[in-house]
PDB file of N, CA and C in Angstrom:
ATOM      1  N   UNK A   1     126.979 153.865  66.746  1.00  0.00           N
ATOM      2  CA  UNK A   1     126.810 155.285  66.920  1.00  0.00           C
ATOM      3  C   UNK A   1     125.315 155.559  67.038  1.00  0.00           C
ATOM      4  N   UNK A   2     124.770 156.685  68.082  1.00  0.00           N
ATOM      5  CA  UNK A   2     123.401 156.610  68.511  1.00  0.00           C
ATOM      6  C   UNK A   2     123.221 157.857  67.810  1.00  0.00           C
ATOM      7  N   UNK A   3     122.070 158.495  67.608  1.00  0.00           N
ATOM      8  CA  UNK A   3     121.745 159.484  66.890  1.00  0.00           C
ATOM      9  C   UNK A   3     120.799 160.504  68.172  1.00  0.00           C
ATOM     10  N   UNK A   4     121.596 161.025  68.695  1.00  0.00           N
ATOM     11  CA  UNK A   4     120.861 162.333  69.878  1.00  0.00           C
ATOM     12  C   UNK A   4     119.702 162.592  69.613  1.00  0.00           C
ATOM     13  N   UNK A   5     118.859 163.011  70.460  1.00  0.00           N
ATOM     14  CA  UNK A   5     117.819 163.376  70.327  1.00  0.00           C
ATOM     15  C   UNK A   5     117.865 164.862  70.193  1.00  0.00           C
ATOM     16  N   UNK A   6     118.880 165.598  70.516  1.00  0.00           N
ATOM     17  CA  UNK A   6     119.067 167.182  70.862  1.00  0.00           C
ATOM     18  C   UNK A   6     119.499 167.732  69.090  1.00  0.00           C
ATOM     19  N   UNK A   7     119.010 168.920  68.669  1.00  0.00           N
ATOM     20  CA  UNK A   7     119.662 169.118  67.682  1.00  0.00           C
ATOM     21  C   UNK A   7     120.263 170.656  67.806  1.00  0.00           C
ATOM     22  N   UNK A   8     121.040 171.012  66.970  1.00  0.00           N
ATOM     23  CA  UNK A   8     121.734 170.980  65.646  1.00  0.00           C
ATOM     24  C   UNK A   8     122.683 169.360  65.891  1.00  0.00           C
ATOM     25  N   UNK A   9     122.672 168.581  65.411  1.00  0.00           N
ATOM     26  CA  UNK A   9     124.208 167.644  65.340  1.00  0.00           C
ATOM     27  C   UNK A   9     125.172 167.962  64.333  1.00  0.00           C
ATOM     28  N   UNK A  10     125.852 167.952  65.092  1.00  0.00           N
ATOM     29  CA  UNK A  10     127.225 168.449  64.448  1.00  0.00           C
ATOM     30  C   UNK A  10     128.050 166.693  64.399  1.00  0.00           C
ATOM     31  N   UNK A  11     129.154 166.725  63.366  1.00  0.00           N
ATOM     32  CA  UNK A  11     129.845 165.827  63.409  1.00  0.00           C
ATOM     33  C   UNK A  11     131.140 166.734  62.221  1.00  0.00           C
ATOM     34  N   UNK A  12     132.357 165.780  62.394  1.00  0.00           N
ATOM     35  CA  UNK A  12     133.437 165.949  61.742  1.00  0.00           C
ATOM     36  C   UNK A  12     133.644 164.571  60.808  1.00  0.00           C
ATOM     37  N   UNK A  13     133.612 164.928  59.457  1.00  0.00           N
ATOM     38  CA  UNK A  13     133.637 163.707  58.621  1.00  0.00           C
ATOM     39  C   UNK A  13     135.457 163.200  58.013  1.00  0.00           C
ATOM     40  N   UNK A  14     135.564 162.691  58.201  1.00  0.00           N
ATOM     41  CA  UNK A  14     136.624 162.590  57.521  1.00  0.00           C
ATOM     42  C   UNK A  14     136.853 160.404  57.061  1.00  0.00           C
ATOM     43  N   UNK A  15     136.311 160.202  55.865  1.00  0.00           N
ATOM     44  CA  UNK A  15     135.646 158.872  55.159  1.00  0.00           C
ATOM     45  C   UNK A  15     137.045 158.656  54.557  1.00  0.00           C
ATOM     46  N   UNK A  16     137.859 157.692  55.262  1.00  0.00           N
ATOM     47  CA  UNK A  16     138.643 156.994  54.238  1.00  0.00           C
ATOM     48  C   UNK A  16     138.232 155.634  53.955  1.00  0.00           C
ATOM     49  N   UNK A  17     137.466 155.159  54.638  1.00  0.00           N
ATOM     50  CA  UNK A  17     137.008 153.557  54.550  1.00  0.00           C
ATOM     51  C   UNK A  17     135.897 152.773  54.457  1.00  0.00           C
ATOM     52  N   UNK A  18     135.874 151.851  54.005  1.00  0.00           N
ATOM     53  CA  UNK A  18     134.237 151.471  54.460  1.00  0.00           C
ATOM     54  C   UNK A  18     133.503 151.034  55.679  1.00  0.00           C
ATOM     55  N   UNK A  19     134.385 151.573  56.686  1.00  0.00           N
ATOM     56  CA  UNK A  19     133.405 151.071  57.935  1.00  0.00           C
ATOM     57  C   UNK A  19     133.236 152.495  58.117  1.00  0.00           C
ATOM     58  N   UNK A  20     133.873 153.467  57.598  1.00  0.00           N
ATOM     59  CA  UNK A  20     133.331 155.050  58.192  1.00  0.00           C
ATOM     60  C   UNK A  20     132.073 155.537  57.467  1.00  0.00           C
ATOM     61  N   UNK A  21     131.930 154.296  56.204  1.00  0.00           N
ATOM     62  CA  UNK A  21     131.497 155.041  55.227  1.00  0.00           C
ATOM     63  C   UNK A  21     129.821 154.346  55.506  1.00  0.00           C
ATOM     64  N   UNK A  22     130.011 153.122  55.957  1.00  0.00           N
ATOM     65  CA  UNK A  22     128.546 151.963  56.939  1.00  0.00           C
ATOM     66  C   UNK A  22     128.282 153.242  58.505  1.00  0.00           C
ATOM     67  N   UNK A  23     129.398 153.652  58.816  1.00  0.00           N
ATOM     68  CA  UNK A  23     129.085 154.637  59.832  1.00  0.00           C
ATOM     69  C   UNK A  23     128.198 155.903  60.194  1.00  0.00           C
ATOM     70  N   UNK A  24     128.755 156.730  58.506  1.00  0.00           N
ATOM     71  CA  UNK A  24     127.737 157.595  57.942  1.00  0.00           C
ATOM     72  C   UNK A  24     126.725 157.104  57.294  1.00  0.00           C
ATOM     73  N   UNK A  25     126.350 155.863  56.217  1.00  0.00           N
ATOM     74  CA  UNK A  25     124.930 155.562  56.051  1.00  0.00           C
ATOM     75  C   UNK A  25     124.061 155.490  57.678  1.00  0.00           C
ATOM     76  N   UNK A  26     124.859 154.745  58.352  1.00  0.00           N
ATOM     77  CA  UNK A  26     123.912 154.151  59.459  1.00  0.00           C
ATOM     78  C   UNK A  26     123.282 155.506  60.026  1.00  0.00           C
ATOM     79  N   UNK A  27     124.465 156.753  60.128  1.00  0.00           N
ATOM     80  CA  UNK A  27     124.065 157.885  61.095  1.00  0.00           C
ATOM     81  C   UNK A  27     122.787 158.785  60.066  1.00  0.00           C
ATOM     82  N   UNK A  28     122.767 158.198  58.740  1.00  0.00           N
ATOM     83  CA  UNK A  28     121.776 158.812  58.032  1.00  0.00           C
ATOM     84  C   UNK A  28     120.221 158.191  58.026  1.00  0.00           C
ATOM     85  N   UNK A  29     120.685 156.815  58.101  1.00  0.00           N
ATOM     86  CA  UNK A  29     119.301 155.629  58.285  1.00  0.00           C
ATOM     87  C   UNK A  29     118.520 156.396  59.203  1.00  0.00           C
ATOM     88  N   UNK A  30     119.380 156.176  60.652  1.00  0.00           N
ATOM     89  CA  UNK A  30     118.531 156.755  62.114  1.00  0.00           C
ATOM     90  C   UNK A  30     118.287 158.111  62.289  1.00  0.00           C
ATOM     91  N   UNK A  31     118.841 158.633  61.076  1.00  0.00           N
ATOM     92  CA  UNK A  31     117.984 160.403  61.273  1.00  0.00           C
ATOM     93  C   UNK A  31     116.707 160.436  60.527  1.00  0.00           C
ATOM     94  N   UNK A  32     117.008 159.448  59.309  1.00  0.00           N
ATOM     95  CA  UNK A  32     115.994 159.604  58.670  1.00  0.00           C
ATOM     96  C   UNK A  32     114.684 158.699  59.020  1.00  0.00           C
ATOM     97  N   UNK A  33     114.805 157.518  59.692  1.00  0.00           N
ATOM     98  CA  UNK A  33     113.569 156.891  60.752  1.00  0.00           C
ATOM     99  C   UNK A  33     112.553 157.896  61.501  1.00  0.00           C
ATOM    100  N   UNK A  34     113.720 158.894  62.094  1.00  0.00           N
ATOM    101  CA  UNK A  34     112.928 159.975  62.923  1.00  0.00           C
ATOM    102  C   UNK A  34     112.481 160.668  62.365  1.00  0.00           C
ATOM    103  N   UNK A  35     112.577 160.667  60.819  1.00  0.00           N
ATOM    104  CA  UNK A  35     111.634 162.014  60.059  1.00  0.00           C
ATOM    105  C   UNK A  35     112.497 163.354  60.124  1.00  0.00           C
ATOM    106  N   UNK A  36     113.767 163.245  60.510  1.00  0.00           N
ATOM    107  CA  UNK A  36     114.632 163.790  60.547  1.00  0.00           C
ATOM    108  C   UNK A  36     115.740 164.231  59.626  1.00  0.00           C
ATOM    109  N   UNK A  37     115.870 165.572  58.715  1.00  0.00           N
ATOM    110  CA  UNK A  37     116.725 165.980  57.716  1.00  0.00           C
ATOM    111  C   UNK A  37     118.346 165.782  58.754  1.00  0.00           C
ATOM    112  N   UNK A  38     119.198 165.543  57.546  1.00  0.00           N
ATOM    113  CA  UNK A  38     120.480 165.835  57.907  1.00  0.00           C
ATOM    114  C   UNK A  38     121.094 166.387  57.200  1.00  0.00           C
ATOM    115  N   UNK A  39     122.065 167.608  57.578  1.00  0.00           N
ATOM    116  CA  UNK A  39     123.028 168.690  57.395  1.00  0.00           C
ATOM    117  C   UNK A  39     124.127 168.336  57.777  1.00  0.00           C
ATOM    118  N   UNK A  40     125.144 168.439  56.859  1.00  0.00           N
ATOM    119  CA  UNK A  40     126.304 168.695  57.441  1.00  0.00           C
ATOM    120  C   UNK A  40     127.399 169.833  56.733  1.00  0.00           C
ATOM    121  N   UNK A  41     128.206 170.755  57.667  1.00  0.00           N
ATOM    122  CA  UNK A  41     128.741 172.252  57.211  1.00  0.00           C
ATOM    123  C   UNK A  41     129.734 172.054  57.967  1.00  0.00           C
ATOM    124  N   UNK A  42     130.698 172.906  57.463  1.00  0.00           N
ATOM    125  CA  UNK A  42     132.180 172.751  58.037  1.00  0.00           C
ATOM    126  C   UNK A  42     132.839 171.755  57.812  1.00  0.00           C
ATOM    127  N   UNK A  43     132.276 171.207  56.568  1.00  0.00           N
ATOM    128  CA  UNK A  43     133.038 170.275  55.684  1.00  0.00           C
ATOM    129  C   UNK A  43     134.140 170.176  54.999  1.00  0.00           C
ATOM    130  N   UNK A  44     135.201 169.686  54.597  1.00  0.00           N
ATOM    131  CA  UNK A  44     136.313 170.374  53.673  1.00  0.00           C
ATOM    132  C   UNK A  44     135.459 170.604  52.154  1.00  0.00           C
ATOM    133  N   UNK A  45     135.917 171.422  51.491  1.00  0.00           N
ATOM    134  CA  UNK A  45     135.210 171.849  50.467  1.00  0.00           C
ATOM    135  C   UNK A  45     135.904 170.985  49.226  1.00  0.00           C
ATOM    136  N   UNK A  46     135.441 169.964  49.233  1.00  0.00           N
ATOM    137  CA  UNK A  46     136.234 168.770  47.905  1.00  0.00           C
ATOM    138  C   UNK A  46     134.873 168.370  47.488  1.00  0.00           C
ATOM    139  N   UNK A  47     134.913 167.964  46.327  1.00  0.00           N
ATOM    140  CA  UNK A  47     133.514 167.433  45.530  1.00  0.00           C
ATOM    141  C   UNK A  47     134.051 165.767  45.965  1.00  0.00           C
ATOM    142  N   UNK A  48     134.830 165.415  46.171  1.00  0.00           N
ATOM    143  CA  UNK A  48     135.191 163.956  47.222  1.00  0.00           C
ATOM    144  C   UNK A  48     133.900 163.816  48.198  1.00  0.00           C
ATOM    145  N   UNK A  49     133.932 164.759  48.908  1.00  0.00           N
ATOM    146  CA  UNK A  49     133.352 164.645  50.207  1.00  0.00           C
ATOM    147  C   UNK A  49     131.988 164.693  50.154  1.00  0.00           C
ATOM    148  N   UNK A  50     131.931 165.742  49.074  1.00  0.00           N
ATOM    149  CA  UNK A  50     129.920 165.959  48.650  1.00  0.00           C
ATOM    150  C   UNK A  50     129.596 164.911  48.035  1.00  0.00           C
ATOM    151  N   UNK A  51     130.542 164.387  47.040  1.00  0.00           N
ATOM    152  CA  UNK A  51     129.782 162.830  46.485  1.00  0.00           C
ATOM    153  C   UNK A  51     129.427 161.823  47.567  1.00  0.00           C
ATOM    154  N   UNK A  52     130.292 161.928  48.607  1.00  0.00           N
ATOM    155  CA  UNK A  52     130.763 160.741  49.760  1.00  0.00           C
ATOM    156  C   UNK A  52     129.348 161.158  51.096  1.00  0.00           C
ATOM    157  N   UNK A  53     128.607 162.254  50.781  1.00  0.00           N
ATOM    158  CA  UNK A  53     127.978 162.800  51.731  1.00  0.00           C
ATOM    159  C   UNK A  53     126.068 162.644  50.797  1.00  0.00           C
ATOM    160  N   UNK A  54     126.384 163.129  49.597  1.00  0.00           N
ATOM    161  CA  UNK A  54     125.327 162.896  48.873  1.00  0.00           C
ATOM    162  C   UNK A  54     124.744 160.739  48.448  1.00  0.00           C
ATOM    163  N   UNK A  55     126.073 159.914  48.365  1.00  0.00           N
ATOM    164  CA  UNK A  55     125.854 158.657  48.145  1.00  0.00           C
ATOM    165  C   UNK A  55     125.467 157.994  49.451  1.00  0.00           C
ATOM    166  N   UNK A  56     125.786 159.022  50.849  1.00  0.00           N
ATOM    167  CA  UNK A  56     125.209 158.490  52.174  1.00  0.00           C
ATOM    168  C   UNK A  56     123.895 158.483  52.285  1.00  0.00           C
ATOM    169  N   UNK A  57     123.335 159.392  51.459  1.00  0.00           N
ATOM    170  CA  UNK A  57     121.636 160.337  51.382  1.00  0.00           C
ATOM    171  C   UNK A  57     121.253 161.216  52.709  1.00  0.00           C
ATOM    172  N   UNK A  58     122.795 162.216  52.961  1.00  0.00           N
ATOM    173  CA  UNK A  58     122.837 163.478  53.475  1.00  0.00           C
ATOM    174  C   UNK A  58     121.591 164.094  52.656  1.00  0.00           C
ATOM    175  N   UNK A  59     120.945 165.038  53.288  1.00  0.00           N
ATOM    176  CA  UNK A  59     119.731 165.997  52.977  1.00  0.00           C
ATOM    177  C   UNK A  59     120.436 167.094  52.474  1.00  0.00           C
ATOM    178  N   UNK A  60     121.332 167.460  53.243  1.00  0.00           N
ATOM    179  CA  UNK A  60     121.968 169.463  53.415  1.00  0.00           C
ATOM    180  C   UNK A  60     123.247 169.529  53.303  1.00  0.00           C
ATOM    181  N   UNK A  61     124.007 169.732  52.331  1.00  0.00           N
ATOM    182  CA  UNK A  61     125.365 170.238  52.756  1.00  0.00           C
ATOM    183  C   UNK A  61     125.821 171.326  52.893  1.00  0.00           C
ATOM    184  N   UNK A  62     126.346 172.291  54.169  1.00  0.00           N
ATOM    185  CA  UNK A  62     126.040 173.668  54.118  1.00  0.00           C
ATOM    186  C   UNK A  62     128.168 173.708  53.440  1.00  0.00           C
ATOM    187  N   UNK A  63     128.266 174.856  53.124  1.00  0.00           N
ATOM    188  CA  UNK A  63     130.145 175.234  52.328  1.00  0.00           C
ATOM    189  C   UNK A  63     129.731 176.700  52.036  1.00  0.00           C
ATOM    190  N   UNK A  64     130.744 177.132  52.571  1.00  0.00           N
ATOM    191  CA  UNK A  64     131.139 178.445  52.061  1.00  0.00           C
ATOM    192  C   UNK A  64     131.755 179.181  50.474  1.00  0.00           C
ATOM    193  N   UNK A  65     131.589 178.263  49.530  1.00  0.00           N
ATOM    194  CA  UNK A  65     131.412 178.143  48.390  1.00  0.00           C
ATOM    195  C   UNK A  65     130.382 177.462  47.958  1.00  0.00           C
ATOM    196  N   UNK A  66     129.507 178.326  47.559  1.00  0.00           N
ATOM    197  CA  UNK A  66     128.041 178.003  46.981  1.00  0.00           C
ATOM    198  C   UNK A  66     128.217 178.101  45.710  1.00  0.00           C
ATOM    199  N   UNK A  67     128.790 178.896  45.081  1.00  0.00           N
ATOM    200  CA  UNK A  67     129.065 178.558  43.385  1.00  0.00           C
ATOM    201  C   UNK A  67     129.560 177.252  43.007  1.00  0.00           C
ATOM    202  N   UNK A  68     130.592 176.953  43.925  1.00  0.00           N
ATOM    203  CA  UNK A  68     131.164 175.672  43.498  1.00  0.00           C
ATOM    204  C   UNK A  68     130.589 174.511  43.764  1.00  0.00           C
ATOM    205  N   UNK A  69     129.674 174.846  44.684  1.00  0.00           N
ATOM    206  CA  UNK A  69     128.730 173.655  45.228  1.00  0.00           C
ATOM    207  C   UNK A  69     127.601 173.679  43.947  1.00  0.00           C
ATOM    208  N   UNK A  70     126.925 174.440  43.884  1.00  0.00           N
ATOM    209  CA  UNK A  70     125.815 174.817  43.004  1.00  0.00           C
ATOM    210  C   UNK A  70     126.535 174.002  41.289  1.00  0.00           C
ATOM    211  N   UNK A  71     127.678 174.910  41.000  1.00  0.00           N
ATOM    212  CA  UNK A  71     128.357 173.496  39.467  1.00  0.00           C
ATOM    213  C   UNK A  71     128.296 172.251  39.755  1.00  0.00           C
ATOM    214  N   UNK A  72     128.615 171.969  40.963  1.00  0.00           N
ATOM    215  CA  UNK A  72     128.791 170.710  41.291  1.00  0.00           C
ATOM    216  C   UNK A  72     127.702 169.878  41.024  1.00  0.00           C
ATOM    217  N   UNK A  73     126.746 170.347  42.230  1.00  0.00           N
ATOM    218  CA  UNK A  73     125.247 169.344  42.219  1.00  0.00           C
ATOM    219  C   UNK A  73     124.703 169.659  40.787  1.00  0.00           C
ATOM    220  N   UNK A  74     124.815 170.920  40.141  1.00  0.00           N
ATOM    221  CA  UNK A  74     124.154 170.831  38.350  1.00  0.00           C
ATOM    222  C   UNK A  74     124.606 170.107  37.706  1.00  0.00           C
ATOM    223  N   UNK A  75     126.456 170.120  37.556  1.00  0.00           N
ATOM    224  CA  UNK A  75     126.658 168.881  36.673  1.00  0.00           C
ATOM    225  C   UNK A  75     126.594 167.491  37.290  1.00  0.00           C
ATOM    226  N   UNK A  76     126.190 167.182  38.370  1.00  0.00           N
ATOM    227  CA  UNK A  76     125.712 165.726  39.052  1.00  0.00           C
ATOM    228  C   UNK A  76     124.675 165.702  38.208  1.00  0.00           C
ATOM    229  N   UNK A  77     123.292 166.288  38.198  1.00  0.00           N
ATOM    230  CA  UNK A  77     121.950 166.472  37.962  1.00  0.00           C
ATOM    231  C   UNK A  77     122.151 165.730  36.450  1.00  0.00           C
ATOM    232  N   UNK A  78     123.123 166.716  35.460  1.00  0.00           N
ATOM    233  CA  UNK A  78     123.168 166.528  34.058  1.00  0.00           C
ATOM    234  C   UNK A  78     123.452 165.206  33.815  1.00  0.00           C
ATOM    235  N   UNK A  79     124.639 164.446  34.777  1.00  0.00           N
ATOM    236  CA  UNK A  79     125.008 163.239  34.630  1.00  0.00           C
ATOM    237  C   UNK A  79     123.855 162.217  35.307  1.00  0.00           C
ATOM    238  N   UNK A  80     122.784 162.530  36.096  1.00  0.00           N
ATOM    239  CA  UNK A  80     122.035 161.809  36.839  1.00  0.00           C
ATOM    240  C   UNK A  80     120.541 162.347  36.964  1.00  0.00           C
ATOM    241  N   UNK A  81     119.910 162.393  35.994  1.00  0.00           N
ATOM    242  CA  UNK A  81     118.956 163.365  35.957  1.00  0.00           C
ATOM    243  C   UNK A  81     117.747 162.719  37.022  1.00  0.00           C
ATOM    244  N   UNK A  82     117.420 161.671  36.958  1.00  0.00           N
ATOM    245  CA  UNK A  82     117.078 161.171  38.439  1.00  0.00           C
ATOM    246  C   UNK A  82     117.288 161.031  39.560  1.00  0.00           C
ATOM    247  N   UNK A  83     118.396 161.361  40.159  1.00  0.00           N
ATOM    248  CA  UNK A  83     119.112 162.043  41.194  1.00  0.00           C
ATOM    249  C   UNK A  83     118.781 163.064  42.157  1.00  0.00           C
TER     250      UNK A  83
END
C-alpha cells in the first residue's frame, strides 16, 4: 500500500488480522517518514478500534463522541502514564 501524496487521506479500517494490522503500521511508518500526521474519522466508535489505531501510532482520531473518547484516552493515560 503506497501512501498519496494528495491529502486529506481517507481510509476505511476494519483490523481483524495481522496482516491488516502490518498494513496499518506500514500506512503509519510512510506518513510518518514524510513528516506527515495521521487522522483517521468515521471510525466505528469501539475503544477496540482506538486501541488498534493508537498501538499503530495513529496521530488523530476524529468520533463523534468526544466524551467517550476523552474517558477513554484519560483512563489509557492513568494506566500508561508514558503513553
Amino acid at each position: 500500500m503506497s501512501l498519496p501524496n494528495r491529502r486529506p487521506l481517507t481510509l476505511l479500517i476494519d483490523i481483524k488480522s495481522d496482516a491488516e494490522r502490518d498494513k496499518l503500521r506500514s500506512l503509519v511508518a510512510q506518513a510518518h517518514k514524510r513528516g506527515r500526521r495521521l487522522r483517521f474519522w468515521a471510525t466505528p466508535e469501539q475503544e477496540s478500534v482506538w486501541r488498534e489505531l493508537l498501538a499503530a501510532g495513529v496521530d488523530l482520531i476524529g468520533t463523534d463522541d468526544l466524551p467517550r473518547l476523552a474517558k477513554f484516552l484519560q483512563a489509557r493515560q492513568a494506566k500508561h502514564p508514558a503513553q
